[in-house]
Protein backbone atom coordinates (compact mmCIF):
# COMPACT_ATOMS: atom_id res chain seq x y z
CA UNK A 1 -33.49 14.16 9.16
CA UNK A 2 -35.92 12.70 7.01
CA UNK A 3 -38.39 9.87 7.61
CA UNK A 4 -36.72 7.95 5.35
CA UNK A 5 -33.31 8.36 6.89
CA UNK A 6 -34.87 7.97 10.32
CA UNK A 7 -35.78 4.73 8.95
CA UNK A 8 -32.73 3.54 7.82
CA UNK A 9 -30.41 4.63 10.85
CA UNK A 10 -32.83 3.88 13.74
CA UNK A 11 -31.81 0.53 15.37
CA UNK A 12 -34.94 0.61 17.29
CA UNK A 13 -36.72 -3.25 17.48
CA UNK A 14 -38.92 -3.54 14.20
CA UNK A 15 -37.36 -0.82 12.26
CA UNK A 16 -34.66 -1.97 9.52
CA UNK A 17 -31.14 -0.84 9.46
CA UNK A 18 -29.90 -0.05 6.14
CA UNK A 19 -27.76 -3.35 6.62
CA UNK A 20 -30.66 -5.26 7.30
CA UNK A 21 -31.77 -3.63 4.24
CA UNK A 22 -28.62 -4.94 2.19
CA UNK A 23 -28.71 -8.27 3.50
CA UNK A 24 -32.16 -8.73 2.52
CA UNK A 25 -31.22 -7.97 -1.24
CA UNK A 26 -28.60 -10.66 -0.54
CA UNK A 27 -31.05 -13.21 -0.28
CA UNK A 28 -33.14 -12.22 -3.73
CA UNK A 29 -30.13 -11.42 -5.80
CA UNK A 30 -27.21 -13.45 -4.90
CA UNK A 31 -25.97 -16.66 -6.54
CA UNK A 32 -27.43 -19.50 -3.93
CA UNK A 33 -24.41 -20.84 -3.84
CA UNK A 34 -23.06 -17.69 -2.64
CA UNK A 35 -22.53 -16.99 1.22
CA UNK A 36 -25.23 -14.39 2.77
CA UNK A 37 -23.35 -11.93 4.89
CA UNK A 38 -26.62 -12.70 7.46
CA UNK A 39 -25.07 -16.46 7.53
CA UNK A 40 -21.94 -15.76 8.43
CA UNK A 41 -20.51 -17.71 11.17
CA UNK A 42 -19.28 -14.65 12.81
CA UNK A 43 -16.03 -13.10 14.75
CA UNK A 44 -14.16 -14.82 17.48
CA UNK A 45 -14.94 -12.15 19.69
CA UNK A 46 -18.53 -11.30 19.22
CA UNK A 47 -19.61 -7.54 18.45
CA UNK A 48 -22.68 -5.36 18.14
CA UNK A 49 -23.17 -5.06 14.60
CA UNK A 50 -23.21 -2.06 12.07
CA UNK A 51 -26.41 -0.31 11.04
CA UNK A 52 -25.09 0.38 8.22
CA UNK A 53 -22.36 -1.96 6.95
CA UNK A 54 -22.33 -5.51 6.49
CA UNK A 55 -20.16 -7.69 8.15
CA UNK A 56 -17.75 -7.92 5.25
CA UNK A 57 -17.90 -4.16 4.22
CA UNK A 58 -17.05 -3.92 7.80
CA UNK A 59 -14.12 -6.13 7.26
CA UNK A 60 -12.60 -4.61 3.95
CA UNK A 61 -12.69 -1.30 6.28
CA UNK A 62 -10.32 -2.74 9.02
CA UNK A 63 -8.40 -4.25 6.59
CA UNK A 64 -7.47 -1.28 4.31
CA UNK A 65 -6.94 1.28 7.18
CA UNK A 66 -4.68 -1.58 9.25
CA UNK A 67 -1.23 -0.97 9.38
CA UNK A 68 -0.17 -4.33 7.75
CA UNK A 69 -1.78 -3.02 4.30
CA UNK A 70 -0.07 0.02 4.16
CA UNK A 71 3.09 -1.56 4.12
CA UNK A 72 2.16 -3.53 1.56
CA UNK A 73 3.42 -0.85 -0.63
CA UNK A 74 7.14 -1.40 0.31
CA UNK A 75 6.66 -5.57 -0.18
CA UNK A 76 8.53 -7.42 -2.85
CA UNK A 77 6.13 -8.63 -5.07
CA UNK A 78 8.78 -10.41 -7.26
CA UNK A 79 11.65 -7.90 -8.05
CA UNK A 80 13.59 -6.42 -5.21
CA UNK A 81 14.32 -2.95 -4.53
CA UNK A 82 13.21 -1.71 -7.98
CA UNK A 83 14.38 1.16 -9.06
CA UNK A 84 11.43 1.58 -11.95
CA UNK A 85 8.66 3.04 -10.21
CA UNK A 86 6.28 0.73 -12.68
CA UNK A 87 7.56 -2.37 -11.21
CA UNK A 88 4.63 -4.40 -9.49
CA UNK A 89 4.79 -3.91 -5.64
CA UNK A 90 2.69 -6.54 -3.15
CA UNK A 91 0.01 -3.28 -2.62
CA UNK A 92 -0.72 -3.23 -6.60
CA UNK A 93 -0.86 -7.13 -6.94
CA UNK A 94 -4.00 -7.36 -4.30
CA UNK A 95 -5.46 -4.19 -5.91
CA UNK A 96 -5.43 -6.65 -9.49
CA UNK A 97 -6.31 -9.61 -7.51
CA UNK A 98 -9.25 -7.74 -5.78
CA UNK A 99 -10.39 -6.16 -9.16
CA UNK A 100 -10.27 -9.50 -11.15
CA UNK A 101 -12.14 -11.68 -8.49
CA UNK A 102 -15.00 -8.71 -8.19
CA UNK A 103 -15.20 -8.73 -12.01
CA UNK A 104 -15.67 -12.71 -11.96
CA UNK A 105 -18.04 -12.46 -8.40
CA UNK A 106 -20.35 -9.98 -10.04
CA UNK A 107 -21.13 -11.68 -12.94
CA UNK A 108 -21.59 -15.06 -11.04
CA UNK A 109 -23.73 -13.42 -8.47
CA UNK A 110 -21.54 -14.09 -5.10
CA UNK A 111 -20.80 -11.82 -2.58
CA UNK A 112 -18.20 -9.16 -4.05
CA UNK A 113 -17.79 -7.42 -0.12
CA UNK A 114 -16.43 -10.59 0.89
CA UNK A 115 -14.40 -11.24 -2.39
CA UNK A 116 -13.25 -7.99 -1.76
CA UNK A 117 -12.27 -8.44 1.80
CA UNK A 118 -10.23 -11.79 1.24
CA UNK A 119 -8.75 -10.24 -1.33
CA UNK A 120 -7.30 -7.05 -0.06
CA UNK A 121 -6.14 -8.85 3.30
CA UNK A 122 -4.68 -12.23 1.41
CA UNK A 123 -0.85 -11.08 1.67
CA UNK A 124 -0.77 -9.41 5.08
CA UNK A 125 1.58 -12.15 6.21
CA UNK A 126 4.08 -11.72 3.51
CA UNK A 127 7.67 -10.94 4.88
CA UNK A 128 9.84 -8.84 3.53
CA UNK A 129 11.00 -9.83 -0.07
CA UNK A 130 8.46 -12.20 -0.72
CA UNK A 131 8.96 -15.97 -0.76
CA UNK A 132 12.92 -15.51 -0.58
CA UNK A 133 12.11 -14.06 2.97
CA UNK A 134 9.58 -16.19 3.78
CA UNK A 135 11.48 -19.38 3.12
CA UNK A 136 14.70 -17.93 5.05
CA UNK A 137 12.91 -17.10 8.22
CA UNK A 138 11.14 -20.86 7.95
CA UNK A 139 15.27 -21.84 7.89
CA UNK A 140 16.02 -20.07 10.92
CA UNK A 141 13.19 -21.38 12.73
CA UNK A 142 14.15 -24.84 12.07
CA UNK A 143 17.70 -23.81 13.16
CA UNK A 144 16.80 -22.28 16.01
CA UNK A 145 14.23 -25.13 17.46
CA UNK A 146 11.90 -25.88 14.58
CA UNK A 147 9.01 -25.20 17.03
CA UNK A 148 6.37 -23.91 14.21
CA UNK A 149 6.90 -23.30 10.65
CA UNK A 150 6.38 -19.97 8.91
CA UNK A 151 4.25 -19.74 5.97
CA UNK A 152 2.91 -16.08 4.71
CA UNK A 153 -0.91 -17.85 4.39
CA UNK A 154 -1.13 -19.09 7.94
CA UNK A 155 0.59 -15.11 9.52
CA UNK A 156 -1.30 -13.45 7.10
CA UNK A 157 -3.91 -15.11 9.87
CA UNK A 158 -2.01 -14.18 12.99
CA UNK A 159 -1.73 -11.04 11.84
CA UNK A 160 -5.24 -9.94 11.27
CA UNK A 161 -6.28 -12.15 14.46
CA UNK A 162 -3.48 -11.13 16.86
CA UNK A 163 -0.69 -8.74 15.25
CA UNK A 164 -2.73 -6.04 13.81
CA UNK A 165 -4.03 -2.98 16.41
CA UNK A 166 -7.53 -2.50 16.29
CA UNK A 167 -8.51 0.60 18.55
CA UNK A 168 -5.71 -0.29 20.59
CA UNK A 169 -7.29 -4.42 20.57
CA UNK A 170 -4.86 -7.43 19.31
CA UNK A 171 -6.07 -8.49 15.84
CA UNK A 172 -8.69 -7.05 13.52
CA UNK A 173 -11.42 -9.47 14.47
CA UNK A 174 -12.34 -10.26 10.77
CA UNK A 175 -14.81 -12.74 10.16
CA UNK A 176 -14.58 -16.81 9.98
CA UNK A 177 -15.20 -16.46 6.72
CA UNK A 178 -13.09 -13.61 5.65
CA UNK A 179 -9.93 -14.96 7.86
CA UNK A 180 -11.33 -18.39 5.79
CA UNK A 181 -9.90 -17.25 2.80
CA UNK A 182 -7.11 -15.85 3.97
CA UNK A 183 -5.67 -17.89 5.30
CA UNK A 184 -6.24 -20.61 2.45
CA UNK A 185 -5.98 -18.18 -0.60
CA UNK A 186 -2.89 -20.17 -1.63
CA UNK A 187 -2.93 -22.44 -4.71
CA UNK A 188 0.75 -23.58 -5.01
CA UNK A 189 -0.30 -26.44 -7.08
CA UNK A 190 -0.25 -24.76 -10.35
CA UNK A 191 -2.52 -27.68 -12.24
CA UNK A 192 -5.56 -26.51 -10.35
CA UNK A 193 -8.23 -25.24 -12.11
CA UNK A 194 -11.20 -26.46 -10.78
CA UNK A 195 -11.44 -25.63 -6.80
CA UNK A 196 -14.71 -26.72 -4.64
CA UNK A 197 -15.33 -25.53 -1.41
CA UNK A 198 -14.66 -27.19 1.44
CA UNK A 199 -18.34 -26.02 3.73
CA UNK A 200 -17.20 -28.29 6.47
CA UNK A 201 -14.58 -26.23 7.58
CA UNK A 202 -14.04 -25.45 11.18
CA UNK A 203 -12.40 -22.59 13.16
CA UNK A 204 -10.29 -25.39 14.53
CA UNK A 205 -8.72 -26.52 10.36
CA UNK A 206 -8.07 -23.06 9.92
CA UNK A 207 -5.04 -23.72 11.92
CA UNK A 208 -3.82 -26.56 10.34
CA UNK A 209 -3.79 -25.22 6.54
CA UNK A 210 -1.23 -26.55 4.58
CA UNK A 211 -0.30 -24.53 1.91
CA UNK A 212 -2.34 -25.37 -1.73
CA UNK A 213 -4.11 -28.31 -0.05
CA UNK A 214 -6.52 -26.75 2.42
CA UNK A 215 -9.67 -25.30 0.17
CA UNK A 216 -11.59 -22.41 1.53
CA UNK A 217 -15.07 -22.68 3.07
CA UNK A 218 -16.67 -20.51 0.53
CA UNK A 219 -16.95 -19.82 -3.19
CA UNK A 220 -15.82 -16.29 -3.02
CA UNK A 221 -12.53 -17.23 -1.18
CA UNK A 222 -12.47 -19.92 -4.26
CA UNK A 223 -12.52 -17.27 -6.68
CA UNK A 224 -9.67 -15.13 -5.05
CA UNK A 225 -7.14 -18.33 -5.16
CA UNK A 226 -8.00 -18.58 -8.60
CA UNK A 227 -7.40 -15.11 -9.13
CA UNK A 228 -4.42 -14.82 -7.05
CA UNK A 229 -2.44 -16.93 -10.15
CA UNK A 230 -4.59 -15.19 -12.73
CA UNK A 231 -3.00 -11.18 -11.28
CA UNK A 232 0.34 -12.25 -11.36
CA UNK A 233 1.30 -14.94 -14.14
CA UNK A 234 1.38 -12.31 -16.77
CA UNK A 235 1.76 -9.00 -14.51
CA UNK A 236 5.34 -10.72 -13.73
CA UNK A 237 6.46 -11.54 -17.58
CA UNK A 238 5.34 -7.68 -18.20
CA UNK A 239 8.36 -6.85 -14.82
CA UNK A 240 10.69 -9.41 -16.88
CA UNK A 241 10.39 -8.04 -20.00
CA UNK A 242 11.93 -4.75 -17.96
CA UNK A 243 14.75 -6.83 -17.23
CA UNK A 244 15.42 -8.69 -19.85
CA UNK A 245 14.33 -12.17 -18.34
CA UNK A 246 11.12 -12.79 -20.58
CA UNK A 247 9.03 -11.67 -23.07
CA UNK A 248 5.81 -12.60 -24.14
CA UNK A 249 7.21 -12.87 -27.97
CA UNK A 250 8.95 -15.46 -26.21
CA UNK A 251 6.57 -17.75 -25.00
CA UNK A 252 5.33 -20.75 -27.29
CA UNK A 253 3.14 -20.46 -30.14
CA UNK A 254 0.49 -22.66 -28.88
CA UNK A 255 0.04 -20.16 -25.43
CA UNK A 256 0.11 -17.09 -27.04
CA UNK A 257 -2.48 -18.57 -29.57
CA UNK A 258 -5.12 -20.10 -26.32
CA UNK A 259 -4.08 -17.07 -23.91
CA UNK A 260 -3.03 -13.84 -25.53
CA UNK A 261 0.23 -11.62 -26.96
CA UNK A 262 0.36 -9.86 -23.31
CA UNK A 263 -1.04 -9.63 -20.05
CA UNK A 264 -4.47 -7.54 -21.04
CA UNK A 265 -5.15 -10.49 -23.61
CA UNK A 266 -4.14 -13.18 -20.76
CA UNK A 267 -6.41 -11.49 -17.80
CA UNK A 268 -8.95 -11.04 -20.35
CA UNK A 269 -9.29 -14.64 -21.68
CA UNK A 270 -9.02 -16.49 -18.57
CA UNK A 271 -11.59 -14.13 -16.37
CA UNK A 272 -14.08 -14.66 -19.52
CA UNK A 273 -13.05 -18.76 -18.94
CA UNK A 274 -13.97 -19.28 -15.34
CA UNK A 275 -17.35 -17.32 -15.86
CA UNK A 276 -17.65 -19.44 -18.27
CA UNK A 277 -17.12 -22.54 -16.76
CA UNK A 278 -18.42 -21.31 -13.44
CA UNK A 279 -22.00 -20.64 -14.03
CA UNK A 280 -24.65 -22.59 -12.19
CA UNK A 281 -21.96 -24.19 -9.97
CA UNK A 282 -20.86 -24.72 -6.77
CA UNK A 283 -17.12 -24.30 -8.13
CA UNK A 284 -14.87 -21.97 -9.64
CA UNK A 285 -13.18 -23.42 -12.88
CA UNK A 286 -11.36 -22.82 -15.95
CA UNK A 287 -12.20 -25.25 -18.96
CA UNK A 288 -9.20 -27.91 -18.80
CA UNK A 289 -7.43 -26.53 -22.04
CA UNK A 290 -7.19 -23.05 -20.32
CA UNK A 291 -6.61 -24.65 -17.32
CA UNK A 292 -3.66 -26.54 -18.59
CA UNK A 293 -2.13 -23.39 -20.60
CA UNK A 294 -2.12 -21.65 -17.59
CA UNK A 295 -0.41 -24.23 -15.73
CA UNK A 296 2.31 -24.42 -18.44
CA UNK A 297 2.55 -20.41 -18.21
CA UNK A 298 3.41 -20.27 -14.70
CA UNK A 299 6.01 -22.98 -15.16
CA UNK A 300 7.62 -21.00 -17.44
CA UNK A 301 7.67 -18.11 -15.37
CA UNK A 302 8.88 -20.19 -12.54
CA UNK A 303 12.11 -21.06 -14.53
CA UNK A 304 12.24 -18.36 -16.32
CA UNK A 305 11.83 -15.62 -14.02
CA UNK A 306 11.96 -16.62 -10.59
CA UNK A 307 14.72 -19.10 -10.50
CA UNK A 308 16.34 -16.87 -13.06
CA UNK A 309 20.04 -16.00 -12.03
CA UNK A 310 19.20 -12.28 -11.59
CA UNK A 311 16.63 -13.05 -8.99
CA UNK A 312 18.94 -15.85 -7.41
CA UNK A 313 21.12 -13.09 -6.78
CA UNK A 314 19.00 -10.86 -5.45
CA UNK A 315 17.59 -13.36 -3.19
CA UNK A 316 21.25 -14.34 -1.51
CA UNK A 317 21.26 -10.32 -0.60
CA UNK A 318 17.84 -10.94 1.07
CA UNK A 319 18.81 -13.83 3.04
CA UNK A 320 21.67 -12.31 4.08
CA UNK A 321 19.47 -9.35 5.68
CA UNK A 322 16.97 -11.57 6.99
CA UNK A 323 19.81 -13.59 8.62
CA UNK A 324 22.08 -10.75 9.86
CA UNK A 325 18.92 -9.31 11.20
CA UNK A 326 17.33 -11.68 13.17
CA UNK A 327 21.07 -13.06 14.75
CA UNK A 328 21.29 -9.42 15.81
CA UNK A 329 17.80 -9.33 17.59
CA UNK A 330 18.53 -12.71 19.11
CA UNK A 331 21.23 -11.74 20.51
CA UNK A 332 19.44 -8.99 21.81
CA UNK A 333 16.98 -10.76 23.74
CA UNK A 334 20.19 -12.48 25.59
CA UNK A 335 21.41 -9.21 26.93
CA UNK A 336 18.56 -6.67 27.23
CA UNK A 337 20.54 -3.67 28.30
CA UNK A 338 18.08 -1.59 27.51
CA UNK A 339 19.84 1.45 28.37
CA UNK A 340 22.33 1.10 25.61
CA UNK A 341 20.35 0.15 22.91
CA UNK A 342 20.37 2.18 19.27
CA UNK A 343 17.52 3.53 18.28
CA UNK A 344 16.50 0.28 15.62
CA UNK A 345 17.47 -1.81 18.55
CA UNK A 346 15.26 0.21 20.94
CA UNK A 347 12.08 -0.41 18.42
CA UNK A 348 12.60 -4.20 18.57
CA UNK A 349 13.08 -3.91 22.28
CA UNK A 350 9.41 -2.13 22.39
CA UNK A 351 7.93 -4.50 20.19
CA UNK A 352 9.11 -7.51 21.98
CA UNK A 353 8.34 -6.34 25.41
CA UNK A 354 4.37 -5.43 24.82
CA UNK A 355 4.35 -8.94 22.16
CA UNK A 356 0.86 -9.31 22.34
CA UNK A 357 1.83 -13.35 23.31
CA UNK A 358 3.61 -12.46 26.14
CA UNK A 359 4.98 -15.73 27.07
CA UNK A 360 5.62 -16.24 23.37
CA UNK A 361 9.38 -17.70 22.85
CA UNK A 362 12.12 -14.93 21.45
CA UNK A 363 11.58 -16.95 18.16
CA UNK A 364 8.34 -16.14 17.58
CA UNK A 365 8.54 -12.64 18.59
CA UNK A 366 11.51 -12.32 16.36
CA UNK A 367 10.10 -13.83 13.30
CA UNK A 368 6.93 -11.56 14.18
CA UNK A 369 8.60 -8.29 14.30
CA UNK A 370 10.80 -9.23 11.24
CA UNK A 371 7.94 -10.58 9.28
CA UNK A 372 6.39 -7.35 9.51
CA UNK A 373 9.48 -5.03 7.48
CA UNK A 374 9.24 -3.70 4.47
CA UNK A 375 11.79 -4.48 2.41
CA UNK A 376 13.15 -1.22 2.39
CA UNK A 377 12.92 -0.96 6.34
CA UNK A 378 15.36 -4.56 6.21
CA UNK A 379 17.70 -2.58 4.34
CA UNK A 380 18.00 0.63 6.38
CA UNK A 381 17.99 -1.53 9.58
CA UNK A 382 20.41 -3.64 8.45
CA UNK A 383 22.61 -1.24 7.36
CA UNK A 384 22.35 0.79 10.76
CA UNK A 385 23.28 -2.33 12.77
CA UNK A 386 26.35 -3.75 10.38
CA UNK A 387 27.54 -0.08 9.52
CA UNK A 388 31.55 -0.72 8.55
């Protein structure tokens, strides 16, 4: 080994570790609005750092090998069950979101690890055809006691802090920061455009998000909300157009002339905005004429594509899986023979048993395991179970 590697890998007192290394380049390059992976406020469960990695490198690594991401391939992003193999799964949307907000973050001088991070672990919490399943399970747990509400921001947090193994540990033990922006990546109020952080934050708010009004701690998590609309507002017209809901030819004059004739144009002119607009700020904003086109965009889509009556009717099959499903695994947890359980029936049983909660109600459990389907596992479980 050479003396400079000895350098870099020795952890001895006084010698720098090539993340001590990094961290110091932090300090002279990035934006100082940016957050310095030094400064972080750390895990929940404290750890003996990497030599090599920083703490959000270190991150984007337990995120991308977890278990929750990988099914991410097999997530509705807006079209179920497609059978066009170019139809945008929940995987490819945080690969675009992920992309976009590193494009923006580099050329504002943030921290792009972290962006990164956030990014790639924002829609771990999704259930299984997207906000249709999401806002049935949220139904039955009302129904069934009401005794939390499920939205995908707040378990994409339980999973990465309790759900998701970690060398056979509950929860990935991200970072505040990181699980920061998770857990608040959601902008559901489609007029923002110019979002400030919220440095106050404490580990006890990150609990008591509500979705599109909570803003993230940092401007990196700022710039992956943003981007979170940005990804998908003209990746979803481009998955219409397949199916005859929307084309771009079709939207009005007046967008096409401020935002573009397709999504390339769209991503294009709104990542160039918010750099922009975002320089020499502690915000992340689009002007308030791209801001409002983009707002009138995604109401278009919203009536155009996801309440369209194609997707309605795809969504009443979903509910009727999510339903079917978790009245089956209730009953379940009534009986518990587990002798004479099927083989889908054995998995739940498994799952419920070693719930890392253990004294968590049958509820939760339920809405935990279910939660964590792909779509295509709902269907072949569902099927199994109601088999005529």
């Amino acid at each position: 080994m050479s003396e400079r590697q000895e350098t870099f890998f020795d952890s001895k007192p006084g010698v720098k570790t090539i993340r001590e290394t990094k961290e110091e380049r932090e300090k002279e390059n990035l934006s100082p609005f940016a957050q310095q992976s030094a400064e972080s406020r750390g895990r929940l469960k404290p750890e003996e750092q990497c030599t090599v990695r920083t703490i959000y490198e270190r991150d984007v690594g337990r995120i991308i090998y977890s278990l929750p991401f990988r099914r991410l391939r097999h997530k509705t992003q807006v079209f179920f069950n497609p059978q066009n193999d170019h139809v945008c799964t929940r995987m490819e949307h945080v690969l675009y979101v992920s992309y976009l907000a590193e494009v923006i973050g580099s050329a504002l001088n943030l921290n792009t690890p972290l962006i990164r991070a956030i990014a790639m672990g924002h829609d771990l919490g999704h259930a299984p055809f997207g906000h249709s399943g999401e806002r049935v399970l949220n139904e039955l747990i009302q129904q069934y006691g009401g005794e939390f509400t499920f939205q995908h921001e707040l378990h994409s947090l339980r999973v990465v802090d309790l759900l998701a193994d970690n060398k056979e540990k509950a929860g990935l033990n991200l970072s505040f920061e990181v699980r920061d922006g998770i857990v608040s990546h959601c902008g559901e109020q489609y007029g923002e455009y110019i979002l400030r952080p919220d440095r106050e934050k404490t580990e006890e708010d990150l609990l008591q998000t509500k979705a599109g009004k909570s803003m993230p701690a940092t401007l990196e998590a700022c710039v992956v909300r943003l981007c979170d609309r940005i990804a998908y507002v003209g990746r979803d017209i481009e998955d219409a157009e397949r199916s005859n809901l929307l084309s771009f030819a079709e939207l009005p004059q007046d967008l096409r002339a401020s935002l573009g004739e397709n999504n390339s144009d769209i991503v294009n002119t709104l990542v160039q905005d918010v750099i922009i607009n975002s320089g020499d700020e502690d915000a992340i904003c689009l002007s308030p004429e791209l801001g409002a086109a983009l707002k009138k965009l995604t109401e278009i889509n919203v009536t155009r594509i996801y309440n369209s009556t194609k997707v309605r009717r795809f969504e009443r099959e979903a509910e009727n899986i999510i339903e079917g499903l978790f009245e089956h695994f209730l009953k379940l947890t009534r009986t518990m023979p587990q002798d004479r359980y099927d083989e889908n029936s054995q998995k739940f049983f498994e799952f419920y048993s070693q719930h890392k909660e253990f004294y968590a109600s049958p509820v939760r459990k339920i809405v935990d395991y279910i939660a964590g389907m792909t779509d295509s596992y709902a269907r072949r479980v569902f099927s199994a179970i109601y088999q005529l």
